[in-house]
C-alpha atoms as a PDB file:
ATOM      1  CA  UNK A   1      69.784 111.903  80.786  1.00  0.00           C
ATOM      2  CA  UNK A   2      73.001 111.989  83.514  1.00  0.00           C
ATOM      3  CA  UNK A   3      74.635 108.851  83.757  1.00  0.00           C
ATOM      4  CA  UNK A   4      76.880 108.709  87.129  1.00  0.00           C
ATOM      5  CA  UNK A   5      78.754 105.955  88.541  1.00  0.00           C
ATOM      6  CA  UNK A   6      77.031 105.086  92.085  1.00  0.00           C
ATOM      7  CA  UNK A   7      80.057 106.248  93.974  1.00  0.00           C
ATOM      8  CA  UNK A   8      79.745 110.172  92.373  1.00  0.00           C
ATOM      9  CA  UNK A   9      75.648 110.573  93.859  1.00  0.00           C
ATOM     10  CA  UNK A  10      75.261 112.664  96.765  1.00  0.00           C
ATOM     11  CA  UNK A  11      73.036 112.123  99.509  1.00  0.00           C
ATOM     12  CA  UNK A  12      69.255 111.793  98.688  1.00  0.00           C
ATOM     13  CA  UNK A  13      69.796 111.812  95.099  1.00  0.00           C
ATOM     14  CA  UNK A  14      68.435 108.957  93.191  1.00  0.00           C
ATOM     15  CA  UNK A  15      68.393 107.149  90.117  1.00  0.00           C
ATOM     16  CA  UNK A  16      67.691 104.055  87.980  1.00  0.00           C
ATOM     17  CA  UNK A  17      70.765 101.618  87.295  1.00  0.00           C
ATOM     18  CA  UNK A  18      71.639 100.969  83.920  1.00  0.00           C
ATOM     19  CA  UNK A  19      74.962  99.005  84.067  1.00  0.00           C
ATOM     20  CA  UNK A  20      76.397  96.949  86.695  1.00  0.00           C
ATOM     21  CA  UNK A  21      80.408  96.486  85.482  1.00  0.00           C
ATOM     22  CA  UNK A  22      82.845  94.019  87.087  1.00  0.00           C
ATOM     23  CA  UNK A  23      82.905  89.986  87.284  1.00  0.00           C
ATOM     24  CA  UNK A  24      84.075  87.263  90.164  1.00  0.00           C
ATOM     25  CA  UNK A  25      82.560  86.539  93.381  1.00  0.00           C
ATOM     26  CA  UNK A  26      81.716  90.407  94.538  1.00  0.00           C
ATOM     27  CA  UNK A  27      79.943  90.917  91.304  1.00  0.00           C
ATOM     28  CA  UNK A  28      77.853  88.004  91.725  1.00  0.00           C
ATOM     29  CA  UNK A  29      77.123  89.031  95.247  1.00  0.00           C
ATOM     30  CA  UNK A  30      75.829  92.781  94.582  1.00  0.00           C
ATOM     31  CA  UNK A  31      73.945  91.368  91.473  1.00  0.00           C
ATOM     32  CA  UNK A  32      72.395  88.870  93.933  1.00  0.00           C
ATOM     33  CA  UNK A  33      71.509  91.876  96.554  1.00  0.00           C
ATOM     34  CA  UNK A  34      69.088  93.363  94.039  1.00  0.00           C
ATOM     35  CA  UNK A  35      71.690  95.913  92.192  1.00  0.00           C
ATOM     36  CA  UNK A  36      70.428  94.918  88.993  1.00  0.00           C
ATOM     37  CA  UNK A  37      69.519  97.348  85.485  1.00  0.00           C
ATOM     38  CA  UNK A  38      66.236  98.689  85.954  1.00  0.00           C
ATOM     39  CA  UNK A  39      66.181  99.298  89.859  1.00  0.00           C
ATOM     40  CA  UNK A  40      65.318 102.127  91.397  1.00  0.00           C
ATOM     41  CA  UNK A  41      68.606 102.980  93.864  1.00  0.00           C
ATOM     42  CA  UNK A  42      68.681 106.002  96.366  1.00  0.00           C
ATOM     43  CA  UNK A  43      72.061 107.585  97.556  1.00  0.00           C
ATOM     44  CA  UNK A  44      71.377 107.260 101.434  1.00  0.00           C
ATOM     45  CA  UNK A  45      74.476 108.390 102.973  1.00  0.00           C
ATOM     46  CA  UNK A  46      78.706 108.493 102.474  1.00  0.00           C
ATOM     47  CA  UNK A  47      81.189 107.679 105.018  1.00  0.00           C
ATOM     48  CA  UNK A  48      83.256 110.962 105.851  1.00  0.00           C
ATOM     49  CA  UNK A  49      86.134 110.133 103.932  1.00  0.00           C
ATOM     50  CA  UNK A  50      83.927 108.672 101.070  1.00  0.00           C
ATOM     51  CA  UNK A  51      83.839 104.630 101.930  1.00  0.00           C
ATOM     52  CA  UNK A  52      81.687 103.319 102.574  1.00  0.00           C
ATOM     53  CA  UNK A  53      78.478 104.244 101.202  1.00  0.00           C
ATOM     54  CA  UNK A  54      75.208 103.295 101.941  1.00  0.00           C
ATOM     55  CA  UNK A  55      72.478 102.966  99.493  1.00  0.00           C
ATOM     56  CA  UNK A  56      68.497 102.169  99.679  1.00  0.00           C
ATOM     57  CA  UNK A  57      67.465  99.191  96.996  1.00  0.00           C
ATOM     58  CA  UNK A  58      64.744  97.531  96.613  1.00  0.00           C
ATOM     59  CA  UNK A  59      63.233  98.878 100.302  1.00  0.00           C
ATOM     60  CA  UNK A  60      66.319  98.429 102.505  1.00  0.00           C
ATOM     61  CA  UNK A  61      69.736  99.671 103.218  1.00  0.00           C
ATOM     62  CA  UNK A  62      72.559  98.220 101.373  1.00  0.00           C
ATOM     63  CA  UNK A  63      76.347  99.385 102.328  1.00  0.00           C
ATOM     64  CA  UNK A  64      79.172  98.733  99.388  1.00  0.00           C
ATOM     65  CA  UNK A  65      82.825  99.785  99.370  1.00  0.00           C
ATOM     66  CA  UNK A  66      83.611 103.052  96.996  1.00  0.00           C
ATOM     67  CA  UNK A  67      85.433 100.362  94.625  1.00  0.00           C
ATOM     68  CA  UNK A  68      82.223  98.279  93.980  1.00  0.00           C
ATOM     69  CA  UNK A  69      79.983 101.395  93.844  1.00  0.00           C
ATOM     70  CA  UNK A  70      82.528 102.611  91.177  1.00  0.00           C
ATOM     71  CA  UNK A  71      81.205  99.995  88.875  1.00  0.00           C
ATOM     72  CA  UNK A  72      77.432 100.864  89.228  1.00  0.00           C
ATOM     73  CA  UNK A  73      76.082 103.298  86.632  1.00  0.00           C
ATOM     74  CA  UNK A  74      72.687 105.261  87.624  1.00  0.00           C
ATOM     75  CA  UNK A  75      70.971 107.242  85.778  1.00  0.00           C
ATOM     76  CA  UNK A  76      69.878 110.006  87.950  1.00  0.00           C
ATOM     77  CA  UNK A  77      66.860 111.583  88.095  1.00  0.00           C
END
């Protein structure tokens, strides 16, 4: 078992989350996307320099900063 933050996966690679860190408004926002333990996240693509990122979650395309990825552990698959 590899357990990555959601800002470290590479394109394509996917992975279950397991912990979703932080608190305040932006935490109650990705929590309310759908980035929740248990779901089934793939690393769709990375901005050149790295932020944004864009992930795939429950069947659509969600785009986070690096910062609020940085809090999402995935275990990857």
């Amino acid at each position: 078992m590899v357990v990555k933050s959601l800002d470290e996966l590479k394109s394509g690679e996917k992975g279950k989350i397991v912990r979703v860190r932080g608190k305040g408004s932006v935490h109650r926002r990705i929590i309310d996307m759908g980035v929740v333990t248990g779901t089934e996240v793939e690393m769709q693509r990375v901005a050149p320099l790295g932020d944004p990122i864009e992930i795939k979650v429950k069947g659509y395309c969600l785009t986070l900063r690096k910062e609020e990825a940085s809090n999402i552990y995935v275990e990857v698959s």
